[in-house]
PDB file of N, CA and C in Angstrom:
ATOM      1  N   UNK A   1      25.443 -24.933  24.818  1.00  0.00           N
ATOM      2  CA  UNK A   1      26.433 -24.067  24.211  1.00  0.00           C
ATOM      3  C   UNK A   1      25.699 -22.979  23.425  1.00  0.00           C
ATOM      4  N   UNK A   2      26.382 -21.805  23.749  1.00  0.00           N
ATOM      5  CA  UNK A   2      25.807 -21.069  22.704  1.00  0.00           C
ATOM      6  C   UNK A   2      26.479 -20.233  21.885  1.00  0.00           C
ATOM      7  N   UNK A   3      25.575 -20.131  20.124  1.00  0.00           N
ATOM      8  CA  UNK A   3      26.848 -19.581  19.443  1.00  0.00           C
ATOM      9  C   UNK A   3      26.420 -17.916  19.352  1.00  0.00           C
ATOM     10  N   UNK A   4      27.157 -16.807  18.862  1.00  0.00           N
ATOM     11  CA  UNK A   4      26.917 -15.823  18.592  1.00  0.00           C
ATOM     12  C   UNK A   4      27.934 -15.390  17.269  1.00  0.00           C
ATOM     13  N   UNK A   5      27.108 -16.197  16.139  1.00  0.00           N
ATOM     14  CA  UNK A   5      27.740 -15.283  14.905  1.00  0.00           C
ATOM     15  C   UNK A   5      26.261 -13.947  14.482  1.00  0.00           C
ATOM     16  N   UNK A   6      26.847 -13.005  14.398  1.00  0.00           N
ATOM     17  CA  UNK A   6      26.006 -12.063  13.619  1.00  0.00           C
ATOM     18  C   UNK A   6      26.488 -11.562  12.315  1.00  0.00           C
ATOM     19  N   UNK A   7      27.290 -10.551  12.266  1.00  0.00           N
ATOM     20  CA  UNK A   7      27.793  -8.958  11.524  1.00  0.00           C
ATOM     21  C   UNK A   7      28.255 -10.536  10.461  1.00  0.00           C
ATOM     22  N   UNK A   8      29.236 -11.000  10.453  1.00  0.00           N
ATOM     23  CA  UNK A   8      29.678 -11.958   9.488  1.00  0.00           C
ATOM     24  C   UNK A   8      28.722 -12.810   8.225  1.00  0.00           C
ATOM     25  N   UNK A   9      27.422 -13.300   9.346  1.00  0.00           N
ATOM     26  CA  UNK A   9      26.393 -13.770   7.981  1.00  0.00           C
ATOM     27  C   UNK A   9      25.701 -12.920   7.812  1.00  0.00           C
ATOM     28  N   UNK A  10      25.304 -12.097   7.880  1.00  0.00           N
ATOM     29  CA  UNK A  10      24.727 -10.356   7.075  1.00  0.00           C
ATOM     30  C   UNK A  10      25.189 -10.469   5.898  1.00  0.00           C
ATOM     31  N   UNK A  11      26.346 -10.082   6.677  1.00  0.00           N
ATOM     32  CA  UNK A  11      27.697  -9.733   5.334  1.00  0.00           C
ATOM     33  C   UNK A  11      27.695 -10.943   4.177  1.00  0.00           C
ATOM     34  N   UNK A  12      27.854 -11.729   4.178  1.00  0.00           N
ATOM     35  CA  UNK A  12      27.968 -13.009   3.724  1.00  0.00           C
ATOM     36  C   UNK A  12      26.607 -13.190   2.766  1.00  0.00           C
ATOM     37  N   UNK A  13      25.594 -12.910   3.144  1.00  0.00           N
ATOM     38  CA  UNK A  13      24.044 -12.999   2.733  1.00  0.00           C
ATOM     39  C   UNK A  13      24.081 -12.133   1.804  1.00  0.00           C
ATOM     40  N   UNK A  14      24.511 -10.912   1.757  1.00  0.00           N
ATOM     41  CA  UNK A  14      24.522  -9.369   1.278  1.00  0.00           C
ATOM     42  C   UNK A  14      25.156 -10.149  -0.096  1.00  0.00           C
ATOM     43  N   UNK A  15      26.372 -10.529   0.130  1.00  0.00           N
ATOM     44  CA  UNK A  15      27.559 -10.499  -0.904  1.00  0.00           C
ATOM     45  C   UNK A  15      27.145 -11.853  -1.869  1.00  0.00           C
ATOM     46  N   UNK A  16      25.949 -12.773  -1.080  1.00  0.00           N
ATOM     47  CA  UNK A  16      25.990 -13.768  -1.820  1.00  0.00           C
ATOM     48  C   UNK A  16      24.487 -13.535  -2.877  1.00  0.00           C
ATOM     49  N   UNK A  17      23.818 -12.672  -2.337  1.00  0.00           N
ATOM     50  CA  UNK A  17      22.467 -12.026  -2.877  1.00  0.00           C
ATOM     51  C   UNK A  17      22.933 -11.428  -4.148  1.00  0.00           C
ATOM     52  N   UNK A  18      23.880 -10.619  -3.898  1.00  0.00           N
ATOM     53  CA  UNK A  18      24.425  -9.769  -4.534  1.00  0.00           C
ATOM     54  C   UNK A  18      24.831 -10.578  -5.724  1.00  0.00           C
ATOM     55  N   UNK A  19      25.626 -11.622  -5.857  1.00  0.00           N
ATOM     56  CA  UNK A  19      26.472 -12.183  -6.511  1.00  0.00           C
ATOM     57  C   UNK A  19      25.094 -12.826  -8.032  1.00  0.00           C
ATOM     58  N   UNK A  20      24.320 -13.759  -6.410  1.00  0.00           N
ATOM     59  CA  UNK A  20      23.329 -14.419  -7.666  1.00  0.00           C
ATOM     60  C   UNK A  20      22.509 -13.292  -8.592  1.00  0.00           C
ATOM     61  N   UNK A  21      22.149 -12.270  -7.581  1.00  0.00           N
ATOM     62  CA  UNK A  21      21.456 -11.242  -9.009  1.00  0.00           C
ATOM     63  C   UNK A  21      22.127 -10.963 -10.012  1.00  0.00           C
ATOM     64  N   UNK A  22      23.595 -10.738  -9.589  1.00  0.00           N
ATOM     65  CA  UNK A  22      24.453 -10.351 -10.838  1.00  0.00           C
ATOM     66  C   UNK A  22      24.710 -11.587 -11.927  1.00  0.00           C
ATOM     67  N   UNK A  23      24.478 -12.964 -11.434  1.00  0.00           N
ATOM     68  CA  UNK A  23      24.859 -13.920 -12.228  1.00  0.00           C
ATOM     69  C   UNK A  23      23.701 -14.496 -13.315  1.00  0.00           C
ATOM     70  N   UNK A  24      21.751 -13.833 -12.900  1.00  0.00           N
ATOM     71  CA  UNK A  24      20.789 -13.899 -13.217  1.00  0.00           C
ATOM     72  C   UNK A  24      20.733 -12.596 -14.167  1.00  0.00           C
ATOM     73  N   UNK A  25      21.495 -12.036 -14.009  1.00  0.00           N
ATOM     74  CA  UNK A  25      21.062 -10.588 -14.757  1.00  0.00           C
ATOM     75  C   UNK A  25      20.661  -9.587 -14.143  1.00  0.00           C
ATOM     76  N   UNK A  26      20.386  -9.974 -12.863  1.00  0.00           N
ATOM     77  CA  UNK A  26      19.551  -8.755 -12.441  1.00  0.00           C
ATOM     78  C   UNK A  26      20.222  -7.604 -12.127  1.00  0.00           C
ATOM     79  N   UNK A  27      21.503  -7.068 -11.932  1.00  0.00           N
ATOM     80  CA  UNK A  27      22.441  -5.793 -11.888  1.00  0.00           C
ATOM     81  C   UNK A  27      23.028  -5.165 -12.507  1.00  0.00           C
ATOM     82  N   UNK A  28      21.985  -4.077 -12.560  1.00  0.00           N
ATOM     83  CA  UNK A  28      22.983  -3.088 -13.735  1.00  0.00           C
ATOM     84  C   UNK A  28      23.663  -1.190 -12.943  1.00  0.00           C
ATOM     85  N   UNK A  29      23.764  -0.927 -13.675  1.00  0.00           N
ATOM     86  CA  UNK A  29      25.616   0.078 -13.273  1.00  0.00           C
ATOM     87  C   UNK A  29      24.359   0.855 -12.886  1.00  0.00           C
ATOM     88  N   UNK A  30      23.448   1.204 -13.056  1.00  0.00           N
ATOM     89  CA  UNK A  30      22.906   2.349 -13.253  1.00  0.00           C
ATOM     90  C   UNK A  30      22.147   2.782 -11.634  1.00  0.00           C
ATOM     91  N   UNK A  31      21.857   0.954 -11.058  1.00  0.00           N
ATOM     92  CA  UNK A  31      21.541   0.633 -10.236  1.00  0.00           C
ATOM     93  C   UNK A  31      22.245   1.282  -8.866  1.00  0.00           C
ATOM     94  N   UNK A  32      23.745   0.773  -9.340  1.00  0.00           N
ATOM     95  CA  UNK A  32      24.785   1.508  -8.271  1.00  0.00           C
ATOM     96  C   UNK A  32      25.772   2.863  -7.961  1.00  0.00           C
ATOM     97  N   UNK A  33      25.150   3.741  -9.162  1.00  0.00           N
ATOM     98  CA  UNK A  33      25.634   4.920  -8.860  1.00  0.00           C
ATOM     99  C   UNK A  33      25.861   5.441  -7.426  1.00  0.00           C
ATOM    100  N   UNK A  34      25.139   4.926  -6.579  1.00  0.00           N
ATOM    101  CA  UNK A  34      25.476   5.849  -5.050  1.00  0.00           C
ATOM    102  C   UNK A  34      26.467   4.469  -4.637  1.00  0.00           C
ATOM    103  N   UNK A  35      27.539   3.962  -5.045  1.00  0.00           N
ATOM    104  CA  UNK A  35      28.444   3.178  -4.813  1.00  0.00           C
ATOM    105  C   UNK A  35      29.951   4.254  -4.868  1.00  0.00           C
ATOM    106  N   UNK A  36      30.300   3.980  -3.772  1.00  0.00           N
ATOM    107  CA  UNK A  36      32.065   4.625  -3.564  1.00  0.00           C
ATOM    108  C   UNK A  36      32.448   4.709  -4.366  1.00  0.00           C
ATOM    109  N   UNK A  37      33.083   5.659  -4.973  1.00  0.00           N
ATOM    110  CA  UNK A  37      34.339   5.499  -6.343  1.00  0.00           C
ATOM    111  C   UNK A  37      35.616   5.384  -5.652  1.00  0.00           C
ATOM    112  N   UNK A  38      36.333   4.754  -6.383  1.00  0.00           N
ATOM    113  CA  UNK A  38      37.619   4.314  -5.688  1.00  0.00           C
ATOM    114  C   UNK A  38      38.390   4.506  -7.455  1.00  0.00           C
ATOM    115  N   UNK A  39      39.370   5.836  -7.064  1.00  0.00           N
ATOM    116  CA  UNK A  39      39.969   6.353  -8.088  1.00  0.00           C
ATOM    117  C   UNK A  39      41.756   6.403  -7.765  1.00  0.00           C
ATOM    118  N   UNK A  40      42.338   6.274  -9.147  1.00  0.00           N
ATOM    119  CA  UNK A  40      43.846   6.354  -9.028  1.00  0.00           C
ATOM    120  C   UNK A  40      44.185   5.001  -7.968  1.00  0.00           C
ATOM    121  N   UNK A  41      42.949   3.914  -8.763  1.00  0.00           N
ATOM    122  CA  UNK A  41      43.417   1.735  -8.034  1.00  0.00           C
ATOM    123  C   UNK A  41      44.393   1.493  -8.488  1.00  0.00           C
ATOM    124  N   UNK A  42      44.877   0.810  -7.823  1.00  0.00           N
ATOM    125  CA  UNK A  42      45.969  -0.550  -7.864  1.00  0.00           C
ATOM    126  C   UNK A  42      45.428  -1.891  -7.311  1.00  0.00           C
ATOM    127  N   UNK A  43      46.266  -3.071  -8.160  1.00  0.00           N
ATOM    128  CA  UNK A  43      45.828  -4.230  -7.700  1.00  0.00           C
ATOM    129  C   UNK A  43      46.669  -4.272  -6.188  1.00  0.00           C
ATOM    130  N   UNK A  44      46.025  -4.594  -5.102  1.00  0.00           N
ATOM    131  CA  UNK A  44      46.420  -5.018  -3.691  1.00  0.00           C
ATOM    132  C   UNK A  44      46.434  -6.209  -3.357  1.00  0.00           C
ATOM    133  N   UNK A  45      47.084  -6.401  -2.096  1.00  0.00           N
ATOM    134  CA  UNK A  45      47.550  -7.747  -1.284  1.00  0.00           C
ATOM    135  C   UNK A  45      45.830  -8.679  -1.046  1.00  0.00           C
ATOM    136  N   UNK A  46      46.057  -9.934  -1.757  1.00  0.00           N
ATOM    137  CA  UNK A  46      45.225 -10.501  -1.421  1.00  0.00           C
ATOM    138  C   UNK A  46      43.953 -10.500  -2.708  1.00  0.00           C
ATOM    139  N   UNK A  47      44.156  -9.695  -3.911  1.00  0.00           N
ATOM    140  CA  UNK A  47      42.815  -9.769  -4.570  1.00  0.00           C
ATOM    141  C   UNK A  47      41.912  -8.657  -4.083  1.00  0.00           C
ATOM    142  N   UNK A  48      42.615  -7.310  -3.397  1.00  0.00           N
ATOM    143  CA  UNK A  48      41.847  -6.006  -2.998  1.00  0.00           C
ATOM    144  C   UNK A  48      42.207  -4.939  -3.914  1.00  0.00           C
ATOM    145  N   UNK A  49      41.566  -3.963  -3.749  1.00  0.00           N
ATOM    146  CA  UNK A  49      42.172  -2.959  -4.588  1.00  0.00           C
ATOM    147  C   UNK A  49      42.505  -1.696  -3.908  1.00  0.00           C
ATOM    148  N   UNK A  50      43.293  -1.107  -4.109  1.00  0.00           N
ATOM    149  CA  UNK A  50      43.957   0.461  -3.012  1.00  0.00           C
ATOM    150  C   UNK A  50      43.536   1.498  -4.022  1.00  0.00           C
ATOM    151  N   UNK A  51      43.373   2.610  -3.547  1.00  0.00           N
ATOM    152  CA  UNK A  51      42.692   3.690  -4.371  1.00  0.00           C
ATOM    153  C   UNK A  51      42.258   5.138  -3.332  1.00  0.00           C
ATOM    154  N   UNK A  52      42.146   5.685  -3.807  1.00  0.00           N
ATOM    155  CA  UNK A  52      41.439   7.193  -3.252  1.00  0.00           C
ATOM    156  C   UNK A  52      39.767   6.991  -3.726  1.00  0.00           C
ATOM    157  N   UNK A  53      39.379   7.166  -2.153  1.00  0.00           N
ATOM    158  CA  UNK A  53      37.631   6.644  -2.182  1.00  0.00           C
ATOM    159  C   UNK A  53      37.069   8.390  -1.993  1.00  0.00           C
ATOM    160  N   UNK A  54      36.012   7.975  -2.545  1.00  0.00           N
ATOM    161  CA  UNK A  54      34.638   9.045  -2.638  1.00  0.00           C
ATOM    162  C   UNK A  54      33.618   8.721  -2.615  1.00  0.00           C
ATOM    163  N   UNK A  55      32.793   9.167  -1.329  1.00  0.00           N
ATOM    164  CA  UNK A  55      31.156   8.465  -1.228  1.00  0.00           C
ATOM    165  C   UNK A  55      31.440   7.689  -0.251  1.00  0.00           C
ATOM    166  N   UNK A  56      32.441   7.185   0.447  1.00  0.00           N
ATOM    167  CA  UNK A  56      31.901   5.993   1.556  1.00  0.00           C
ATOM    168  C   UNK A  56      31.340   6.573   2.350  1.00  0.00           C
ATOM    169  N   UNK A  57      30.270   5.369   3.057  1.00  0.00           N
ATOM    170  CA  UNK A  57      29.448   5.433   4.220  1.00  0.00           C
ATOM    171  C   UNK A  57      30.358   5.788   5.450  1.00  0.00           C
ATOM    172  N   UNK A  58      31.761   5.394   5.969  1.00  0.00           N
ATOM    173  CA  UNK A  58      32.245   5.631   7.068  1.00  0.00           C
ATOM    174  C   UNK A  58      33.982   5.716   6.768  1.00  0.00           C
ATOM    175  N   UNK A  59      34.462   6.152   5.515  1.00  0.00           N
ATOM    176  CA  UNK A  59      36.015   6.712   4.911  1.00  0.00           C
ATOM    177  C   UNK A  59      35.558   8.077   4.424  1.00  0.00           C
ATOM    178  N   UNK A  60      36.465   9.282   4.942  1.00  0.00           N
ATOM    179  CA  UNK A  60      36.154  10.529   4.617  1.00  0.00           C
ATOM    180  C   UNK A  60      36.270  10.965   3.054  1.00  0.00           C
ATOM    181  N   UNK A  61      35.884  11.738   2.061  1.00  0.00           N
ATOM    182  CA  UNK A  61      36.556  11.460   0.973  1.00  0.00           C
ATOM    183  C   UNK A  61      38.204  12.404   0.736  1.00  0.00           C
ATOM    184  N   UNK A  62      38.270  11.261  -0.286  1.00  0.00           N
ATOM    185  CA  UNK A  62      40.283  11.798  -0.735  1.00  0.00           C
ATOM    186  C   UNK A  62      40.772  11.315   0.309  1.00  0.00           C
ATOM    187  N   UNK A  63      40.812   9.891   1.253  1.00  0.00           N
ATOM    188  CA  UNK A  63      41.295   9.354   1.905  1.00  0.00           C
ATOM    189  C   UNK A  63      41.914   7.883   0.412  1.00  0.00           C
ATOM    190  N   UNK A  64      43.227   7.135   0.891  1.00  0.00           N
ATOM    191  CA  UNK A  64      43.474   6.359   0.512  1.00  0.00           C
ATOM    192  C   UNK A  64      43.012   5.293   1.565  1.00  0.00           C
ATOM    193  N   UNK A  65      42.604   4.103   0.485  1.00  0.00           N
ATOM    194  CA  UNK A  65      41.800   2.696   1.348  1.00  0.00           C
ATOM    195  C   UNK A  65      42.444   1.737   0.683  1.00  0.00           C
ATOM    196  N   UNK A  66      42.135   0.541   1.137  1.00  0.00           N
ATOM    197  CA  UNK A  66      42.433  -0.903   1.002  1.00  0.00           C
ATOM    198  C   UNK A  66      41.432  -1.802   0.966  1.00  0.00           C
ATOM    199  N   UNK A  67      40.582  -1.906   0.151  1.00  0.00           N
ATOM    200  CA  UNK A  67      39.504  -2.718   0.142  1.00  0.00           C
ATOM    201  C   UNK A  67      39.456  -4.438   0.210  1.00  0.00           C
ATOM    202  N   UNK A  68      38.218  -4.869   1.016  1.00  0.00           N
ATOM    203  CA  UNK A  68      38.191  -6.122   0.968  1.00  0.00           C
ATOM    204  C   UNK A  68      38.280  -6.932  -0.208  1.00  0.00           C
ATOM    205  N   UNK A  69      38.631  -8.674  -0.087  1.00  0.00           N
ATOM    206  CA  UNK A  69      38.714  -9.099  -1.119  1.00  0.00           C
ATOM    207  C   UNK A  69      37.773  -8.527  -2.431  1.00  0.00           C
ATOM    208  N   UNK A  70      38.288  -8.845  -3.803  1.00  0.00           N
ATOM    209  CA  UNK A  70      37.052  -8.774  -4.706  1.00  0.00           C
ATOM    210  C   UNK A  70      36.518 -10.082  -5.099  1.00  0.00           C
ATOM    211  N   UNK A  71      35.122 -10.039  -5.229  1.00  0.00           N
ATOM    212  CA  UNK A  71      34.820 -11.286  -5.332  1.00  0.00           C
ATOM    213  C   UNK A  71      34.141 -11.516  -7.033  1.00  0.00           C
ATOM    214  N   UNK A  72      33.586 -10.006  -7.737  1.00  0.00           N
ATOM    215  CA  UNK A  72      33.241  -9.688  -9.021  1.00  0.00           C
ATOM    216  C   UNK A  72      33.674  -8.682  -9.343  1.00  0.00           C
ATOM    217  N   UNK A  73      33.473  -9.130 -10.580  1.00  0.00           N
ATOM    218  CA  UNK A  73      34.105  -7.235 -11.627  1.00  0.00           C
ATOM    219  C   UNK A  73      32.701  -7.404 -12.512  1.00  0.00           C
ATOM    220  N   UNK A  74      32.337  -5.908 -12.578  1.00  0.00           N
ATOM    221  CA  UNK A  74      30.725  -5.943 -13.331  1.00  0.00           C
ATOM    222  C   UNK A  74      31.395  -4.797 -14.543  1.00  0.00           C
ATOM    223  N   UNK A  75      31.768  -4.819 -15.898  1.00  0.00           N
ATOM    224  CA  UNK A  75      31.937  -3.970 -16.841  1.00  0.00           C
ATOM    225  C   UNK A  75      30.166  -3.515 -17.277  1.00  0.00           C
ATOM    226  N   UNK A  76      29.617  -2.914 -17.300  1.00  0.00           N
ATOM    227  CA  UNK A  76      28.104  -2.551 -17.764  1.00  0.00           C
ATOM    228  C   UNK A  76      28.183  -0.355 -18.759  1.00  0.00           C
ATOM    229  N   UNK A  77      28.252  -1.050 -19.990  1.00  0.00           N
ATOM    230  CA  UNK A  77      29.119   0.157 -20.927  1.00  0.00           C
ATOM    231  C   UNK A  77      29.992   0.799 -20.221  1.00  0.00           C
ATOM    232  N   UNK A  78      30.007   1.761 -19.833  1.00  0.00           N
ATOM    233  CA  UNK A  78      31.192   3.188 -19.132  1.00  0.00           C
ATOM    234  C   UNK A  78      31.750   2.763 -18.241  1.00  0.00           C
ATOM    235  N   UNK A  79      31.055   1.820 -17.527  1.00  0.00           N
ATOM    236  CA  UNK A  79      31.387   1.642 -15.805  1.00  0.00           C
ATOM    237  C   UNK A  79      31.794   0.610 -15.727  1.00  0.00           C
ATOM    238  N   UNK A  80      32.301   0.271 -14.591  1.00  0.00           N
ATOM    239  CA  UNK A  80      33.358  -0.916 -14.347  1.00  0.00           C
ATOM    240  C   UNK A  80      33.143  -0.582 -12.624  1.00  0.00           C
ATOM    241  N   UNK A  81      32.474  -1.792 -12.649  1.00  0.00           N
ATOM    242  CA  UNK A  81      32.107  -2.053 -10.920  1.00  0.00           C
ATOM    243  C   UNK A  81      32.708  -3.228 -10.352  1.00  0.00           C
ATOM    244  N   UNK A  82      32.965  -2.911  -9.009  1.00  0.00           N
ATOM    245  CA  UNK A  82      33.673  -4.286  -8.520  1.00  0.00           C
ATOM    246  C   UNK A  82      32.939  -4.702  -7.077  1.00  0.00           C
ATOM    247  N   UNK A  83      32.403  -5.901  -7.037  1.00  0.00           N
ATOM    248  CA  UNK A  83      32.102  -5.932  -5.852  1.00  0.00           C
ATOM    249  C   UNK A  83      32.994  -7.114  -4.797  1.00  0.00           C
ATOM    250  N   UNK A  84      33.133  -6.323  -3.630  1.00  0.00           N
ATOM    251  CA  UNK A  84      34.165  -6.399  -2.700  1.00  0.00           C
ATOM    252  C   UNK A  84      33.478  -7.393  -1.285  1.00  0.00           C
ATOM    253  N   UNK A  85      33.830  -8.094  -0.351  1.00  0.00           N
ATOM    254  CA  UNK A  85      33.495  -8.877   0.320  1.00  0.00           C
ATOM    255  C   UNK A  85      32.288  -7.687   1.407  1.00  0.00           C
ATOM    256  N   UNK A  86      32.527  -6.342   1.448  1.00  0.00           N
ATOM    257  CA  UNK A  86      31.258  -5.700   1.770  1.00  0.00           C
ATOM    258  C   UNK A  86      30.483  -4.523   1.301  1.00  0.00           C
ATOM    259  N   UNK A  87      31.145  -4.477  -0.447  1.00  0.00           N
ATOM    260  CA  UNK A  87      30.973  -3.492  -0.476  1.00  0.00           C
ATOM    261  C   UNK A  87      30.836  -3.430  -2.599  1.00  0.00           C
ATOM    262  N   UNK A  88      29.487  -2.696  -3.075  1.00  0.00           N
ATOM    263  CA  UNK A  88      30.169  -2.520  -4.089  1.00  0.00           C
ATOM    264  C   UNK A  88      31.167  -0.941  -4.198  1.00  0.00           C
ATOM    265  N   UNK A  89      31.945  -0.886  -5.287  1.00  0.00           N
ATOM    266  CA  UNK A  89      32.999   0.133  -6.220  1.00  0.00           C
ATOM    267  C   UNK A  89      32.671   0.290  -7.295  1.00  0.00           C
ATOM    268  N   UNK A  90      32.717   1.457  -7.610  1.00  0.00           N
ATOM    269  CA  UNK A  90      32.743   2.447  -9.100  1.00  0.00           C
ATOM    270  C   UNK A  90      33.864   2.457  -9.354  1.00  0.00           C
ATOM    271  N   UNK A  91      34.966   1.737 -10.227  1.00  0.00           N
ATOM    272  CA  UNK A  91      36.326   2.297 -10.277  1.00  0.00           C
ATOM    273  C   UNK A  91      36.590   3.473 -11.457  1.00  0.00           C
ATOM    274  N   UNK A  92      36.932   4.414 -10.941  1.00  0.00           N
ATOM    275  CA  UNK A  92      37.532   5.665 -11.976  1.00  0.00           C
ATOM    276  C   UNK A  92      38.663   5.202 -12.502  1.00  0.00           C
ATOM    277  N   UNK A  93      39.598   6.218 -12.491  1.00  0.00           N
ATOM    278  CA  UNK A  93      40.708   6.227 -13.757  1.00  0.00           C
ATOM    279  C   UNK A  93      41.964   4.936 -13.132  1.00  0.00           C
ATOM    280  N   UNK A  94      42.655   4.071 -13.776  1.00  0.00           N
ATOM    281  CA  UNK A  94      43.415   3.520 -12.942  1.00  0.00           C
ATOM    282  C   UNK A  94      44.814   4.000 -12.357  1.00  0.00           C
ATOM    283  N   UNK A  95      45.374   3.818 -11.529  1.00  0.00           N
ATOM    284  CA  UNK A  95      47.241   4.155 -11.700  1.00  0.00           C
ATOM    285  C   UNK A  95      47.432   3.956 -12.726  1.00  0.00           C
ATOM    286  N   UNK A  96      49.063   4.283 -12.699  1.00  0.00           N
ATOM    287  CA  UNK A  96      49.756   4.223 -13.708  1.00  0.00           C
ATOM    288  C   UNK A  96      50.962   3.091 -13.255  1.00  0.00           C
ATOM    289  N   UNK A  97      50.278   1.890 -12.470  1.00  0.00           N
ATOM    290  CA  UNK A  97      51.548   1.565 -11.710  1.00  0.00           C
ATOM    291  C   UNK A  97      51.977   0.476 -13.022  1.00  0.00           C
ATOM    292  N   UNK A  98      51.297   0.453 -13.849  1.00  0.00           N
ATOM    293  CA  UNK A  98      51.817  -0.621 -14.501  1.00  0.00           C
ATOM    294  C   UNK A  98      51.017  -2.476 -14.544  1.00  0.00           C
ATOM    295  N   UNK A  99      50.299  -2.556 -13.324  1.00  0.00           N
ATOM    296  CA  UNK A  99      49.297  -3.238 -13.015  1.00  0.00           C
ATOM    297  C   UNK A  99      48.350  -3.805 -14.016  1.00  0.00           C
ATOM    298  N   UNK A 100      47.552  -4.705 -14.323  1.00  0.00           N
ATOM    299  CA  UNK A 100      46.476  -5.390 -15.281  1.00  0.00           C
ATOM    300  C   UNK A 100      45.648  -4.541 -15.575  1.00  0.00           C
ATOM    301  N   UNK A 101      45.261  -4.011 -16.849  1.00  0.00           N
ATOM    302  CA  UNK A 101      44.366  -3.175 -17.380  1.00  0.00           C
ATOM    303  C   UNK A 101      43.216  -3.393 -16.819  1.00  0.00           C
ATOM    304  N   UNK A 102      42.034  -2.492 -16.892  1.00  0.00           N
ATOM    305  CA  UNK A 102      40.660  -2.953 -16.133  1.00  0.00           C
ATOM    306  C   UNK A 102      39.754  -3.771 -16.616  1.00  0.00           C
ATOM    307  N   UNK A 103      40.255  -3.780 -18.190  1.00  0.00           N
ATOM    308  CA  UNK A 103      39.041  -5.234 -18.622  1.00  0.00           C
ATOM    309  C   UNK A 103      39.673  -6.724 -18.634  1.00  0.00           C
ATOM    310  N   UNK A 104      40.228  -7.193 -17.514  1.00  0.00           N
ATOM    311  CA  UNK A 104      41.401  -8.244 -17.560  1.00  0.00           C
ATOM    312  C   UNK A 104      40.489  -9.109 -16.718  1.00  0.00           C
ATOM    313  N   UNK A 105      39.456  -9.827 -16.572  1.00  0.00           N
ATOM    314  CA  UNK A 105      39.069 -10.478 -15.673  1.00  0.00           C
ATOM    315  C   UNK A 105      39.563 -10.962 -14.687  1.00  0.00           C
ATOM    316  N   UNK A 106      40.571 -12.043 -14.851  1.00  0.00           N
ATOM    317  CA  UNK A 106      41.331 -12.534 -14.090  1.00  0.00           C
ATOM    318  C   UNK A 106      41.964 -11.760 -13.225  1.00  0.00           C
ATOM    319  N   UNK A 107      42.429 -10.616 -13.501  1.00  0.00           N
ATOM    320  CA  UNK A 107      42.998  -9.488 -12.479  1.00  0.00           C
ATOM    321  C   UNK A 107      42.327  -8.992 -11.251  1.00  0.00           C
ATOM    322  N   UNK A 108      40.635  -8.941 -11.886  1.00  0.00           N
ATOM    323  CA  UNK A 108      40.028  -8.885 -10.782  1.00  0.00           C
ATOM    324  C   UNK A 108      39.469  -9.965  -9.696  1.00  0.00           C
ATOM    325  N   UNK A 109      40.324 -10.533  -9.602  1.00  0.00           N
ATOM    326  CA  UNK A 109      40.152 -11.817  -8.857  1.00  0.00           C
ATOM    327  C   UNK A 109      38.684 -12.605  -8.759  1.00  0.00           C
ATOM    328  N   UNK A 110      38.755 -12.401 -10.643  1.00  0.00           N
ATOM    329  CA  UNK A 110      37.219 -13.645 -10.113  1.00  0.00           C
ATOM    330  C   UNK A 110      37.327 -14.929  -9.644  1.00  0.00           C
ATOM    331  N   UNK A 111      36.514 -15.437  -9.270  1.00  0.00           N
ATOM    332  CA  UNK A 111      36.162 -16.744  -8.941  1.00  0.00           C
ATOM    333  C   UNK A 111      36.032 -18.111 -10.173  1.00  0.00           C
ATOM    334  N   UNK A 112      36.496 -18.655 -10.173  1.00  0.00           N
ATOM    335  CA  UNK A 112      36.709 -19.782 -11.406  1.00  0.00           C
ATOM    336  C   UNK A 112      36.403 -21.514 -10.559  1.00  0.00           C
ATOM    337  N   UNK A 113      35.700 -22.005 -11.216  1.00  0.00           N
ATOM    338  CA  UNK A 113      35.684 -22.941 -10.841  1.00  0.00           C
ATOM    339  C   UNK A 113      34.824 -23.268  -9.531  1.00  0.00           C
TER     340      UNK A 113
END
């Protein structure tokens, strides 16, 4: 039998690399400036966030997106980063939809437990 997973444990490796540096200390904001901004968010279906992106690798900018789950929220002074099942975010200003303020942990669907 043979298996063919690829693109999935990349991804998976990326996000879990990612996670332990951030949980060691090792990530700071300053690091991810060339990270998408995703401006005028809302909380989305599933623990994602919707927003008008700037900077993606393959979304034009001033397009509205739907980002993958979030799996962290990184506050580091000014900035407020979120990292997403492939991706980190810079989040700018939020809606006004009424939604969980941005220093709400829980909103950003961390992981507990």
């Amino acid at each position: 039998m043979q298996i063919h997973i690829t693109s999935p444990i990349v991804g998976l490796k990326k996000l879990t690399s990612d996670l332990e540096r951030m949980e060691a200390g090792g990530i700071f904001a300053s690091a991810l400036v060339a990270s998408p901004i995703l401006s005028s968010w809302r909380h989305g279906f599933r623990s994602c966030r919707e927003g008008i992106v700037e900077g993606h690798p393959s979304v034009p900018d001033s397009h509205f997106i739907s980002t993958s789950e979030v799996w962290a929220y990184f506050p580091d002074e000014d900035e407020h980063l979120i990292r997403t099942l492939n991706r980190w975010y810079r989040l700018s200003r939020r809606s006004s939809s009424g939604h969980a303020p941005v220093d709400d942990p829980v909103s950003f669907g961390g992981r507990r437990g």
